[in-house]
PDB file of N, CA and C in Angstrom:
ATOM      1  N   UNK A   1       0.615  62.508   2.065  1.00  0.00           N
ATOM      2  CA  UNK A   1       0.052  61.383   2.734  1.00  0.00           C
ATOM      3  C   UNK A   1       1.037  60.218   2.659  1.00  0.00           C
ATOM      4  N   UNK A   2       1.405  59.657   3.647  1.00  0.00           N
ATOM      5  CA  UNK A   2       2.054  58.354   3.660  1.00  0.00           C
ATOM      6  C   UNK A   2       1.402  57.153   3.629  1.00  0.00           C
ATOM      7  N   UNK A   3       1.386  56.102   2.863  1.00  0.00           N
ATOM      8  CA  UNK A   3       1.072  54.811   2.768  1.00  0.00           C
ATOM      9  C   UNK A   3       2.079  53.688   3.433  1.00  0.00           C
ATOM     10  N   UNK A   4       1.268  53.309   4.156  1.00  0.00           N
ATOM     11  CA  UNK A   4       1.721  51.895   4.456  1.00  0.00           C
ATOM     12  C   UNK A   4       1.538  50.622   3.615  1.00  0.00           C
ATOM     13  N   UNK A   5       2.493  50.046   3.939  1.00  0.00           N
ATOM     14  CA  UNK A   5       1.876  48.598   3.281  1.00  0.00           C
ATOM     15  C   UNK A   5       2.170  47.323   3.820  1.00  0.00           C
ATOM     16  N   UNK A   6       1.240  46.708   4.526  1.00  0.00           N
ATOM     17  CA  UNK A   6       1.546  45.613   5.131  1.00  0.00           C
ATOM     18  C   UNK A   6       1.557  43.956   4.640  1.00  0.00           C
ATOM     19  N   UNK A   7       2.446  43.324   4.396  1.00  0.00           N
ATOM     20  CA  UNK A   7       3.127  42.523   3.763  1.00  0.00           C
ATOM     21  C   UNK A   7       3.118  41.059   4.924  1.00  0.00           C
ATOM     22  N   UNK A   8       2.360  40.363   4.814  1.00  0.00           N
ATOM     23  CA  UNK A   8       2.051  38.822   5.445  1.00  0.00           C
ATOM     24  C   UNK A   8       2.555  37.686   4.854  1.00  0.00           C
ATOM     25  N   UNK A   9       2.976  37.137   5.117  1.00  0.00           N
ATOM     26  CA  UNK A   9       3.862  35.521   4.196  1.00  0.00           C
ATOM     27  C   UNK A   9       2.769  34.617   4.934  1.00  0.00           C
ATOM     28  N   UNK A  10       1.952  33.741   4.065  1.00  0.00           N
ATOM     29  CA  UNK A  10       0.883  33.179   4.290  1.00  0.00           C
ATOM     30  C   UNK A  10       0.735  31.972   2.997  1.00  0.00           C
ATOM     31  N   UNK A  11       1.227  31.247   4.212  1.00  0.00           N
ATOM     32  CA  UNK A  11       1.642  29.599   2.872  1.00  0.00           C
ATOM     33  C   UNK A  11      -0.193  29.276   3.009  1.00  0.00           C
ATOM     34  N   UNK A  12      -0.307  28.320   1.720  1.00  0.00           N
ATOM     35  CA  UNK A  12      -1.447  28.153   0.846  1.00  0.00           C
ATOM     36  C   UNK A  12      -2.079  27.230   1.863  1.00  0.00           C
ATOM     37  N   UNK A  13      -1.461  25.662   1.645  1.00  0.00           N
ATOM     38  CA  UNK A  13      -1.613  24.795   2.783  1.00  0.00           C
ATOM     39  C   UNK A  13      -2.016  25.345   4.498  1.00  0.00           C
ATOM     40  N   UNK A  14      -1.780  26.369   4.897  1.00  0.00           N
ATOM     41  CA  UNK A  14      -2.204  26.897   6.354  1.00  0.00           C
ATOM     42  C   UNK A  14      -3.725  27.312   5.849  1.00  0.00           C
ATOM     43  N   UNK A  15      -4.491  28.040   5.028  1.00  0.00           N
ATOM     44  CA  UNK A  15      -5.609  28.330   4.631  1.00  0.00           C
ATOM     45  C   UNK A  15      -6.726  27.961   4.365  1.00  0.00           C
ATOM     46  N   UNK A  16      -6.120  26.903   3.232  1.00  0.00           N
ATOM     47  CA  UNK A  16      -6.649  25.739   2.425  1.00  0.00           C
ATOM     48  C   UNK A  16      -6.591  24.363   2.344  1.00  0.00           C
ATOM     49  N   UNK A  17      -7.951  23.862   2.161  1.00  0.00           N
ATOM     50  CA  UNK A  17      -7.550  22.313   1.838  1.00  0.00           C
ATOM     51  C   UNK A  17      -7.525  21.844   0.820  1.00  0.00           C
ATOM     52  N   UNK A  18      -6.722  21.168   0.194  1.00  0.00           N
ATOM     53  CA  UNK A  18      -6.925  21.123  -1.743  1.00  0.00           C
ATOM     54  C   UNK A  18      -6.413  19.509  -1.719  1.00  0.00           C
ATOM     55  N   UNK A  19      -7.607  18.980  -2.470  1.00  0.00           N
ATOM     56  CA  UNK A  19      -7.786  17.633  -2.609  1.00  0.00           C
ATOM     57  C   UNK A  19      -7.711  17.291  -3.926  1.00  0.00           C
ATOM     58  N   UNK A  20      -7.963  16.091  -4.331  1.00  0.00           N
ATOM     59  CA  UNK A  20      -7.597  15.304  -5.438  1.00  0.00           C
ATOM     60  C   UNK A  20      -8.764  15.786  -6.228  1.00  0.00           C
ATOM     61  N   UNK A  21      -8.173  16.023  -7.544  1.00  0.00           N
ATOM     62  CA  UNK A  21      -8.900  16.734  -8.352  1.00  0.00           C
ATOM     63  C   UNK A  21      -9.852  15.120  -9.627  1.00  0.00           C
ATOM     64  N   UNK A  22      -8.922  14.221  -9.266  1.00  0.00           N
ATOM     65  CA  UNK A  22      -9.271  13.077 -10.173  1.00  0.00           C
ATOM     66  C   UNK A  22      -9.894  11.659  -9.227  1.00  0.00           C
ATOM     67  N   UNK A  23     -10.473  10.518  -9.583  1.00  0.00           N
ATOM     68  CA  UNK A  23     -10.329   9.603  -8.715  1.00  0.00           C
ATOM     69  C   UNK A  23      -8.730   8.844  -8.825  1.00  0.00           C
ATOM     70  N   UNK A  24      -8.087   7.862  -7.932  1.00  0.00           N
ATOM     71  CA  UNK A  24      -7.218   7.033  -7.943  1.00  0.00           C
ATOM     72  C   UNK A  24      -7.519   5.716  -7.738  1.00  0.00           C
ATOM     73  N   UNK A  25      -7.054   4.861  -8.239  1.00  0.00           N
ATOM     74  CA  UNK A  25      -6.770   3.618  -8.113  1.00  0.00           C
ATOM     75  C   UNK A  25      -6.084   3.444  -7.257  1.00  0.00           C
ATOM     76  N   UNK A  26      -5.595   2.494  -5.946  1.00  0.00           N
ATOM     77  CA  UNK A  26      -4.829   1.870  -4.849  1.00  0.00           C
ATOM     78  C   UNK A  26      -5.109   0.760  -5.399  1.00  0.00           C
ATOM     79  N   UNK A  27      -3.620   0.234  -5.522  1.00  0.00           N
ATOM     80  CA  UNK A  27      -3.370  -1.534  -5.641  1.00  0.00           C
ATOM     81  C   UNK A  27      -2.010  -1.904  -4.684  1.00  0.00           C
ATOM     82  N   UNK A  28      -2.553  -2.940  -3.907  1.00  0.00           N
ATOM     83  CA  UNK A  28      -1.055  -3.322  -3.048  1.00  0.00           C
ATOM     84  C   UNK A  28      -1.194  -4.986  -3.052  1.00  0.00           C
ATOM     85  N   UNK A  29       0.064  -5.072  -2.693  1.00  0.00           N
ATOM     86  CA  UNK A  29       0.123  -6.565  -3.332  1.00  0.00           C
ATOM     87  C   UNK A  29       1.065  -7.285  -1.803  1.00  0.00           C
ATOM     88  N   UNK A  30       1.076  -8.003  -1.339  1.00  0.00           N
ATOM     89  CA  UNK A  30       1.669  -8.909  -0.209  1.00  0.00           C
ATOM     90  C   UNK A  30       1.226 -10.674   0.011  1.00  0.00           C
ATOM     91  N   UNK A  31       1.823 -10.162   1.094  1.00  0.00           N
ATOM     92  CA  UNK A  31       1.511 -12.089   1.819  1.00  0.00           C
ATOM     93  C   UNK A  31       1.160 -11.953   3.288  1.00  0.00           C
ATOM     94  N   UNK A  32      -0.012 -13.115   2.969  1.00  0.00           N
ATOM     95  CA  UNK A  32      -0.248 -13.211   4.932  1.00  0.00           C
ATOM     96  C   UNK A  32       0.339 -14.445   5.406  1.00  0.00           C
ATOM     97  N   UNK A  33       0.527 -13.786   6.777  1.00  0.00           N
ATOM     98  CA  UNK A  33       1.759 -15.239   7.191  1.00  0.00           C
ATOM     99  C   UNK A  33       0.962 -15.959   8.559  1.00  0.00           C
ATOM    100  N   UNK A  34       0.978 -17.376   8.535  1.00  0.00           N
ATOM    101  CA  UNK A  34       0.720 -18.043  10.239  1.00  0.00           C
ATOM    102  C   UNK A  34      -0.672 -18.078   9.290  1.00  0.00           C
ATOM    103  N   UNK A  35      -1.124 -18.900   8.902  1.00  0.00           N
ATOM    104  CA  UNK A  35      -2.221 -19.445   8.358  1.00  0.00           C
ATOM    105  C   UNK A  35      -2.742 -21.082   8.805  1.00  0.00           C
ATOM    106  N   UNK A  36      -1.330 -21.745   9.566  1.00  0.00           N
ATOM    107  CA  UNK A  36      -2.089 -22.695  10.097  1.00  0.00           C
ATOM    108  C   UNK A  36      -2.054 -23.797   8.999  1.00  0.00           C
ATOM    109  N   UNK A  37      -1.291 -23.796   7.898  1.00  0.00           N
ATOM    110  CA  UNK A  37      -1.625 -25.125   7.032  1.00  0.00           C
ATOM    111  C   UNK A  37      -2.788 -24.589   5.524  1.00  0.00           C
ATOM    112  N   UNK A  38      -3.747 -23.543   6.037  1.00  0.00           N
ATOM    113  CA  UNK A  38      -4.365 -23.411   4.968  1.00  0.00           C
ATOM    114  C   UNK A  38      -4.141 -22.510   3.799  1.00  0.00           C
ATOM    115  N   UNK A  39      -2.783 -22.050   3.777  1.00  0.00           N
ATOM    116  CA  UNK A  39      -2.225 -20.959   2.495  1.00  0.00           C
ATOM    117  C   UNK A  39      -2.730 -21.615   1.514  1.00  0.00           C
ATOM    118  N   UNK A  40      -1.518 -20.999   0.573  1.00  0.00           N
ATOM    119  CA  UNK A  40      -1.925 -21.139  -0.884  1.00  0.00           C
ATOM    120  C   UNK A  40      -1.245 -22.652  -0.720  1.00  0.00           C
ATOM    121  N   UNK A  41      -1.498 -23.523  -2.209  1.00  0.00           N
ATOM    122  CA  UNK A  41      -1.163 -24.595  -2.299  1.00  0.00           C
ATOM    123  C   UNK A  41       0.543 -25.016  -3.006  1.00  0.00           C
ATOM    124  N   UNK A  42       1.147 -25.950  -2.955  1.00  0.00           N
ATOM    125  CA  UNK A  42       2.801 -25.822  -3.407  1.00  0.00           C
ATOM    126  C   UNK A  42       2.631 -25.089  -4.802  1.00  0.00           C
ATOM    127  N   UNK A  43       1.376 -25.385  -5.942  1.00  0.00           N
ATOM    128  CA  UNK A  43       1.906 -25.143  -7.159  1.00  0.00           C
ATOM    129  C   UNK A  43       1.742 -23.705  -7.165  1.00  0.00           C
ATOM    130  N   UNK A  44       1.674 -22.688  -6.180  1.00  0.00           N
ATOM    131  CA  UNK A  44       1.185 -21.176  -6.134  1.00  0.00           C
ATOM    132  C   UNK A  44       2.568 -20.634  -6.182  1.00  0.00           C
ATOM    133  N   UNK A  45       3.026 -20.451  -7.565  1.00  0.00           N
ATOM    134  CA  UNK A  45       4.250 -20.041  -7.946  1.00  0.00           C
ATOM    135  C   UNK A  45       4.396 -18.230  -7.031  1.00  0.00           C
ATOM    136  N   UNK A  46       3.387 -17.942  -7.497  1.00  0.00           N
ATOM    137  CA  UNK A  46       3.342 -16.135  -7.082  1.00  0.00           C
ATOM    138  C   UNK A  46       3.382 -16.486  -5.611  1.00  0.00           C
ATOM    139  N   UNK A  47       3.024 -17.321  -4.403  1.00  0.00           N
ATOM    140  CA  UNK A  47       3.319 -17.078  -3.298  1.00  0.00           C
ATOM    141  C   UNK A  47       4.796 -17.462  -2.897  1.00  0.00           C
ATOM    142  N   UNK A  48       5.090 -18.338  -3.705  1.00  0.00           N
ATOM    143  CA  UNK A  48       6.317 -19.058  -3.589  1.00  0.00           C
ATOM    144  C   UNK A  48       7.686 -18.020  -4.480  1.00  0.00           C
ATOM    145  N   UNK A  49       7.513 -17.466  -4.700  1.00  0.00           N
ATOM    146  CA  UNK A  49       8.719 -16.812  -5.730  1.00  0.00           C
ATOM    147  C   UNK A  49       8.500 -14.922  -4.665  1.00  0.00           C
ATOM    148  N   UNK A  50       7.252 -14.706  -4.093  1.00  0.00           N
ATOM    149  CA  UNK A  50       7.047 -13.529  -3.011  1.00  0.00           C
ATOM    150  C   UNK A  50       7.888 -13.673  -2.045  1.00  0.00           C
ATOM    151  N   UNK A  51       7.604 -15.138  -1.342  1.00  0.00           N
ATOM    152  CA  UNK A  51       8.705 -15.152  -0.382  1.00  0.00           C
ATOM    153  C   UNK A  51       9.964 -15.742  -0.507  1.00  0.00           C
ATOM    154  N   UNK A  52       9.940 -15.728  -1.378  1.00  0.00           N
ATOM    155  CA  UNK A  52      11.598 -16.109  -1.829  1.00  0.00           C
ATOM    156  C   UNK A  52      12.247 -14.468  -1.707  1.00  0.00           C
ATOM    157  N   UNK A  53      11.603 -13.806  -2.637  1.00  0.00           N
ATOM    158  CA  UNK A  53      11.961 -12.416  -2.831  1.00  0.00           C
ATOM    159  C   UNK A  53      12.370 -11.481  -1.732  1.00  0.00           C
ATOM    160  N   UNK A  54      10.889 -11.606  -0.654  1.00  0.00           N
ATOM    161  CA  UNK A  54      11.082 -10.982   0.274  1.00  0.00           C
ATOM    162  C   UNK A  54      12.164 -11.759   1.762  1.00  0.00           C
ATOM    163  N   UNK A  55      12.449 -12.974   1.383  1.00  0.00           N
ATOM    164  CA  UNK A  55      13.191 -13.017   2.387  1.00  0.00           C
ATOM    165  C   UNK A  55      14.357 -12.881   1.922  1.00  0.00           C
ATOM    166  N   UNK A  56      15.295 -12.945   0.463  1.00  0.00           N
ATOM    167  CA  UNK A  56      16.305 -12.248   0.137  1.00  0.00           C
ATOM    168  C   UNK A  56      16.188 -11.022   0.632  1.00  0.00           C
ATOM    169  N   UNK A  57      15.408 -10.288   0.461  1.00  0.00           N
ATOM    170  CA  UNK A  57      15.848  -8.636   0.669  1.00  0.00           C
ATOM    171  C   UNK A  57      15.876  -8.708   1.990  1.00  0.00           C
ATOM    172  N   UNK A  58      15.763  -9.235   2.528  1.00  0.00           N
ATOM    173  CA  UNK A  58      16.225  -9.373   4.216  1.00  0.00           C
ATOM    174  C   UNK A  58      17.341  -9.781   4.660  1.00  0.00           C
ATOM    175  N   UNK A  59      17.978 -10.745   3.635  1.00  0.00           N
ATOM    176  CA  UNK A  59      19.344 -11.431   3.628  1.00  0.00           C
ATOM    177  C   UNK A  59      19.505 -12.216   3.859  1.00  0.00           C
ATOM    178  N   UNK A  60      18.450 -13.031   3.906  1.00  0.00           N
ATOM    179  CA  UNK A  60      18.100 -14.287   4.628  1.00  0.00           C
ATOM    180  C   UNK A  60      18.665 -15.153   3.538  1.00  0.00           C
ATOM    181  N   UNK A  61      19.978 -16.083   3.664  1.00  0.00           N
ATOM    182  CA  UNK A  61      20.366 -17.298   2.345  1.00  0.00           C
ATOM    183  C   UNK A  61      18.990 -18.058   2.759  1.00  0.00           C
ATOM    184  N   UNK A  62      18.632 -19.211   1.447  1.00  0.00           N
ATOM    185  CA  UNK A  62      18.041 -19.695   0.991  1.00  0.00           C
ATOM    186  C   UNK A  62      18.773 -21.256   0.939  1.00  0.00           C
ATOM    187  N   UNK A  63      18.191 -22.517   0.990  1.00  0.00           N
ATOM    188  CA  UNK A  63      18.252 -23.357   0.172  1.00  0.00           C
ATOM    189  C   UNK A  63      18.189 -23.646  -0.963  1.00  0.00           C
ATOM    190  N   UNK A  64      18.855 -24.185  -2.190  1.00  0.00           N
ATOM    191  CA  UNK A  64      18.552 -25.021  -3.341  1.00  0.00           C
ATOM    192  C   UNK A  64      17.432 -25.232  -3.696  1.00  0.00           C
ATOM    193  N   UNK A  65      16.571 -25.978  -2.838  1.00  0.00           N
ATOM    194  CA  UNK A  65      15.514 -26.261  -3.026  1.00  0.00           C
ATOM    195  C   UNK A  65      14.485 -25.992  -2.662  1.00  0.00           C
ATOM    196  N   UNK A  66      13.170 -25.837  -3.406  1.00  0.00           N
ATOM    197  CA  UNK A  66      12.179 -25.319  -3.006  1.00  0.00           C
ATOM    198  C   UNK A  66      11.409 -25.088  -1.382  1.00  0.00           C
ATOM    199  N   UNK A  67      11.315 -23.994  -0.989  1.00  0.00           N
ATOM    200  CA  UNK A  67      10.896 -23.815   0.105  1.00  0.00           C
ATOM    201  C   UNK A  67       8.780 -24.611   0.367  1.00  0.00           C
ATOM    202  N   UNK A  68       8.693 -24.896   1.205  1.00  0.00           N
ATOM    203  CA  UNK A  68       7.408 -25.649   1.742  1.00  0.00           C
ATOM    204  C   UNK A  68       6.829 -24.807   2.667  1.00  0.00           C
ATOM    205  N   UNK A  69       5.786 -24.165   1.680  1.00  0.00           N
ATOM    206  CA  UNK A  69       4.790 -23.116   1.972  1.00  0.00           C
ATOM    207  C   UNK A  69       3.873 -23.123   2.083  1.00  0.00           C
ATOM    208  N   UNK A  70       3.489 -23.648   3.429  1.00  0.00           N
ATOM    209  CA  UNK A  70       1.679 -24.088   3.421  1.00  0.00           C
ATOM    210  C   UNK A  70       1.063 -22.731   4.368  1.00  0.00           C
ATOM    211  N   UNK A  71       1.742 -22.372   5.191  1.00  0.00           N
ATOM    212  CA  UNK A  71       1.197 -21.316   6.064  1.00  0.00           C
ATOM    213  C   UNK A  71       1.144 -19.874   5.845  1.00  0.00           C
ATOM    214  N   UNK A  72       1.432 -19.183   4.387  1.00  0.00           N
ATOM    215  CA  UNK A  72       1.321 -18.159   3.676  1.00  0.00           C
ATOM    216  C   UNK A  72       0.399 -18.179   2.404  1.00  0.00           C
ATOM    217  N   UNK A  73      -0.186 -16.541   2.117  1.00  0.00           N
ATOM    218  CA  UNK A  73      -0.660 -16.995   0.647  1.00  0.00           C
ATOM    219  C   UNK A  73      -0.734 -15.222   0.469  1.00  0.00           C
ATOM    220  N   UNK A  74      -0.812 -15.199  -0.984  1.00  0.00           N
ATOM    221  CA  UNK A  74      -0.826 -14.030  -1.561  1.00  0.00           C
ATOM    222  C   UNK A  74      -1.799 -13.355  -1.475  1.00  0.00           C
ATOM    223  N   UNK A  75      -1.657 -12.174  -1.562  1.00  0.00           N
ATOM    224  CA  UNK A  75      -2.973 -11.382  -1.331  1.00  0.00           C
ATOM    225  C   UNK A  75      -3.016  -9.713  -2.211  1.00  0.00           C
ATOM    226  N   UNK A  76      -3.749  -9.575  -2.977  1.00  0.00           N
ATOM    227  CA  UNK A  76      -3.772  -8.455  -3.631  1.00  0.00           C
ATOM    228  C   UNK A  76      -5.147  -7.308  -3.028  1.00  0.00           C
ATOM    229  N   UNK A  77      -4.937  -6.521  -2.659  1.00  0.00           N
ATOM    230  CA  UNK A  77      -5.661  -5.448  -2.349  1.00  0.00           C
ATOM    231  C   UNK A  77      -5.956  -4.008  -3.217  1.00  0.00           C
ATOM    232  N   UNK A  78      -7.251  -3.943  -3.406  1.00  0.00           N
ATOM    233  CA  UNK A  78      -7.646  -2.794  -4.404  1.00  0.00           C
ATOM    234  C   UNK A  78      -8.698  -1.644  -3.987  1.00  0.00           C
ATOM    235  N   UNK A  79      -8.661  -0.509  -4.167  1.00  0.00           N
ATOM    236  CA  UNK A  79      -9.472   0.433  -3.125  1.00  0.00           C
ATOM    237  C   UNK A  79      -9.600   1.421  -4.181  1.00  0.00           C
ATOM    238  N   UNK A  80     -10.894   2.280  -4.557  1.00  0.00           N
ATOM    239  CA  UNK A  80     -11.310   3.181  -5.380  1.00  0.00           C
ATOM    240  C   UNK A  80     -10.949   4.426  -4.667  1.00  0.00           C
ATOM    241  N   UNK A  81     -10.509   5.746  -4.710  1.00  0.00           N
ATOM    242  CA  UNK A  81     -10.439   7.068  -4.231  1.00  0.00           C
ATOM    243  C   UNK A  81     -10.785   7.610  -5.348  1.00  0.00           C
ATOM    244  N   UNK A  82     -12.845   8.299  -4.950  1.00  0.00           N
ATOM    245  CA  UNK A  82     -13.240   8.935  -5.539  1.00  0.00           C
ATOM    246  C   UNK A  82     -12.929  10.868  -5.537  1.00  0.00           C
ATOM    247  N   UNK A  83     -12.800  11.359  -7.175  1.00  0.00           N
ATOM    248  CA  UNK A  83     -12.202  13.024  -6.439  1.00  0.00           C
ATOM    249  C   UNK A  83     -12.855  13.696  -5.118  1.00  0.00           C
ATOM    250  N   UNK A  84     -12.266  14.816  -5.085  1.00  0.00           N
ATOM    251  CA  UNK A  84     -12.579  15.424  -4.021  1.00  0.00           C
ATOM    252  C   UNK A  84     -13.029  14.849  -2.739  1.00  0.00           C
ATOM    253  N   UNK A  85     -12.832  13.331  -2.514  1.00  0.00           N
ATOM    254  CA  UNK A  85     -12.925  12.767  -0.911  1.00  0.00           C
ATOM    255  C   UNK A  85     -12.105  13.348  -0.169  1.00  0.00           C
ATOM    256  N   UNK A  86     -13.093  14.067   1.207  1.00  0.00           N
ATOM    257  CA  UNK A  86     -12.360  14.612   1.852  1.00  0.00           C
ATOM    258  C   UNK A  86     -11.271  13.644   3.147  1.00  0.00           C
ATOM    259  N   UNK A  87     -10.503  14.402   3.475  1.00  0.00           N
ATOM    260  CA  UNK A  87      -9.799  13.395   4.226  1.00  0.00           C
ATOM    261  C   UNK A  87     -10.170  12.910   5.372  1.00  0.00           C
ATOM    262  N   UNK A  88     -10.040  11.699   5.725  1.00  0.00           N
ATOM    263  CA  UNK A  88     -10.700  11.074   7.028  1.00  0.00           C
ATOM    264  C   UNK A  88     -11.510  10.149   6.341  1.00  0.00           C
ATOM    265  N   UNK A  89     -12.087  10.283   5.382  1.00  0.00           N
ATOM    266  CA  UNK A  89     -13.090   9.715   4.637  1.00  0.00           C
ATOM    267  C   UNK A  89     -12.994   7.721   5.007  1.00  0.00           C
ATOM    268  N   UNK A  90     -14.061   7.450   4.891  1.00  0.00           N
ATOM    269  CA  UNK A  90     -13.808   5.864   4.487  1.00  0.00           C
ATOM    270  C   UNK A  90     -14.012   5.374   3.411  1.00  0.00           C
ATOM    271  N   UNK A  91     -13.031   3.939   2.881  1.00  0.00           N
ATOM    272  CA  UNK A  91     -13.238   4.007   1.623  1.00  0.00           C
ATOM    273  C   UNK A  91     -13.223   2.338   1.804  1.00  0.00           C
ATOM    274  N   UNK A  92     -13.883   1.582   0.732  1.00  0.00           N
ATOM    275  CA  UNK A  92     -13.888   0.442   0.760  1.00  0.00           C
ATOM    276  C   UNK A  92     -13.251  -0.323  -0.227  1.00  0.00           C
ATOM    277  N   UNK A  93     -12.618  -1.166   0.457  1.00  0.00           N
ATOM    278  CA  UNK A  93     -11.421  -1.990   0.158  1.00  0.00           C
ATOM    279  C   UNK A  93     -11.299  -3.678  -0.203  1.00  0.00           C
ATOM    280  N   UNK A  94     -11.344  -4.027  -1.526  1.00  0.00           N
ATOM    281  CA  UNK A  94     -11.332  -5.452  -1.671  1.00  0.00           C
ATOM    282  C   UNK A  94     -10.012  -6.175  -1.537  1.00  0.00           C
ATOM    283  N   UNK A  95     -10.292  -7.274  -0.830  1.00  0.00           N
ATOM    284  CA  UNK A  95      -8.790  -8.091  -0.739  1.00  0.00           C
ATOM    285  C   UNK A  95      -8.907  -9.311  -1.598  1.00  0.00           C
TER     286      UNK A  95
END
């Protein structure tokens, strides 16, 4: 009797969906810009030292002196991902 044997290459991901086995924490951190005057206020070191930062990494030279930042302000964002949420899911998000 002859046996065959038929042999399929069948990646995991094409089959299955395999999700987060734990919850996660999401934390993101930025600036909103064009505020119109009502940002953060001059002594808001963390908005003021953000965009200092981020407009170096752009290459942007700077002045000496303190930049006048009324139309930006900082903003921290935090979002729970409970396990096994499937994807698509909605999740709610504090700013």
């Amino acid at each position: 009797m002859l046996f065959s044997t038929l042999h399929a290459a069948v990646r995991t991901k094409d089959i299955a969906s395999v999700q987060g086995l734990q919850a996660k924490k999401l934390v993101g951190y930025g600036l909103v810009i064009g505020l119109d005057g009502s940002g953060d206020t001059r002594r808001s070191m963390v908005s003021l030292q953000t965009a200092t930062n981020m407009l170096r990494r752009f290459g942007i030279s700077l002045p000496k002196e303190p930049l006048q930042l009324r139309n930006i302000a900082a903003v921290m964002i935090t979002a729970d991902l409970p396990a096994f949420m499937p994807a698509g899911s909605a999740i709610d998000v504090q700013v």
